[in-house]
Protein backbone atom coordinates (compact mmCIF):
# COMPACT_ATOMS: atom_id res chain seq x y z
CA UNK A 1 40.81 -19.87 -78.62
CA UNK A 2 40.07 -23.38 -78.20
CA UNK A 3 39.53 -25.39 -75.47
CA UNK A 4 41.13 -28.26 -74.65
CA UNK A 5 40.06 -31.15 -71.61
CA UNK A 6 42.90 -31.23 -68.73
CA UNK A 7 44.08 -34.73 -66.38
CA UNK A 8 40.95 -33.80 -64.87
CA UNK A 9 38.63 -35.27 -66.60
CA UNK A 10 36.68 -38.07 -65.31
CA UNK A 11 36.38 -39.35 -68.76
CA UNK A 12 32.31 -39.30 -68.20
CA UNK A 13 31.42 -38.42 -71.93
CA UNK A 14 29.34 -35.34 -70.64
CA UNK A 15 31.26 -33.31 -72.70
CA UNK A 16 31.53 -35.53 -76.18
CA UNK A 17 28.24 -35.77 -76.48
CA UNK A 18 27.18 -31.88 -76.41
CA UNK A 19 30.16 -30.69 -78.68
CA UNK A 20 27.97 -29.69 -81.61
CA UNK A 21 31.06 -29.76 -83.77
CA UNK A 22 32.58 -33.25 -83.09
CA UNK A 23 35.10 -31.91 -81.51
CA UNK A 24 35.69 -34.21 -78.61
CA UNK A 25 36.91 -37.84 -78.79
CA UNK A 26 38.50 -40.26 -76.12
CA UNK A 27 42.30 -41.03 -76.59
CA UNK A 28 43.72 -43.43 -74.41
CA UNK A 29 41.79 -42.92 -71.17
CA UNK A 30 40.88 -39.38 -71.11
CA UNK A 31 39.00 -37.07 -73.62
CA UNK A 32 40.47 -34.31 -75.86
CA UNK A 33 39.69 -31.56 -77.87
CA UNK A 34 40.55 -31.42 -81.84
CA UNK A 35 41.53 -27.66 -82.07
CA UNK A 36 40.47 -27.26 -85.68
CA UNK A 37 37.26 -28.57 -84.89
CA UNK A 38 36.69 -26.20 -82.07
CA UNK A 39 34.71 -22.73 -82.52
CA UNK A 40 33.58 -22.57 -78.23
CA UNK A 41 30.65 -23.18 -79.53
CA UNK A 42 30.45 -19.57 -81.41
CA UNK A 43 26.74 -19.18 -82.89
CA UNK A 44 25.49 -22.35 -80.79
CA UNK A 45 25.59 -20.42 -77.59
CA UNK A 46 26.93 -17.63 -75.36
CA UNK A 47 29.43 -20.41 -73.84
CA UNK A 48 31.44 -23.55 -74.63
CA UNK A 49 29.04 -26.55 -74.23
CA UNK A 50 32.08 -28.89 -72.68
CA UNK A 51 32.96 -26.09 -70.08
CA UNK A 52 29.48 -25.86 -69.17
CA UNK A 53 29.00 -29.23 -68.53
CA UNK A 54 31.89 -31.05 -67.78
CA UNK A 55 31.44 -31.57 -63.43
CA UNK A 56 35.09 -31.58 -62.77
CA UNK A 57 36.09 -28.21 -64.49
CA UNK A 58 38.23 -30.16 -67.22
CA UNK A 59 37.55 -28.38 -70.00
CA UNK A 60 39.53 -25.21 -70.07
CA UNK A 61 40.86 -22.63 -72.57
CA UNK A 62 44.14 -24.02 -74.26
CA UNK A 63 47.00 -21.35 -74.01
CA UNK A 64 48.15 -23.20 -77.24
CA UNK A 65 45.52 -21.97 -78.88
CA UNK A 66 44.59 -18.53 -78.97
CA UNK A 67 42.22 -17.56 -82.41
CA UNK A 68 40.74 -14.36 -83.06
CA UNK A 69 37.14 -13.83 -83.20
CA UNK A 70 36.99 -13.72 -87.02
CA UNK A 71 38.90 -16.73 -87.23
CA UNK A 72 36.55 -18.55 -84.83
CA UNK A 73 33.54 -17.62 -87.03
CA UNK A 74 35.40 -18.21 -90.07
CA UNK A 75 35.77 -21.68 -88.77
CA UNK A 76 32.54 -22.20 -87.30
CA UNK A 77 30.80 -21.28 -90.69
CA UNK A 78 32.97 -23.88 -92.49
CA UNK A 79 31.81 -26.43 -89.88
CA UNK A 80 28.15 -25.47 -90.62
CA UNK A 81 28.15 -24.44 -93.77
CA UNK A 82 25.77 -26.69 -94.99
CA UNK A 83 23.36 -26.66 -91.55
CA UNK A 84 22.43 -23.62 -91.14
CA UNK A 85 24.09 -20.09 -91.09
CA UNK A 86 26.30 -19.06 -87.90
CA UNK A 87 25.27 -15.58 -86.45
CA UNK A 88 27.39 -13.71 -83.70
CA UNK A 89 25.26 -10.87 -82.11
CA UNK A 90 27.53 -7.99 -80.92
């Protein structure tokens, strides 16, 4: 599922600047989350780099939303394809 960046946010940039997928860009005084860029951070780490580090708890799973596991790594390795390879460890 994606994630998406509530009223909360304090519009600090914390979290735009450790989405490894450009995800995150500021839209008329707060920050949100382009779903179809957004993989929570699937082969990057064990947790969604915005959630982590955003201090006001903005940055939440959107109910909107919801993907499957295969689609997040399906879209993840479209993202990267040209980095690097995306690895999930069971």
């Amino acid at each position: 599922m994606a994630y998406m960046i509530t009223s909360d946010c304090i519009c600090c940039q914390a979290c735009e600047w450790e989405c490894p997928n450009q995800a995150i860009s500021e839209r008329i005084s707060q920050y949100v989350i382009d779903p179809a860029r957004c993989t929570e951070c699937l082969g990057e780490s064990g947790s969604p780099h915005c959630a982590d580090i955003c201090p006001v708890n903005a940055c939440q799973p959107d109910p909107e939303n919801h993907e499957s596991l295969e689609q997040l790594l399906a879209k993840a390795r479209s993202l990267h394809s040209r980095k690097r390879t995306v690895h999930v460890s069971a």
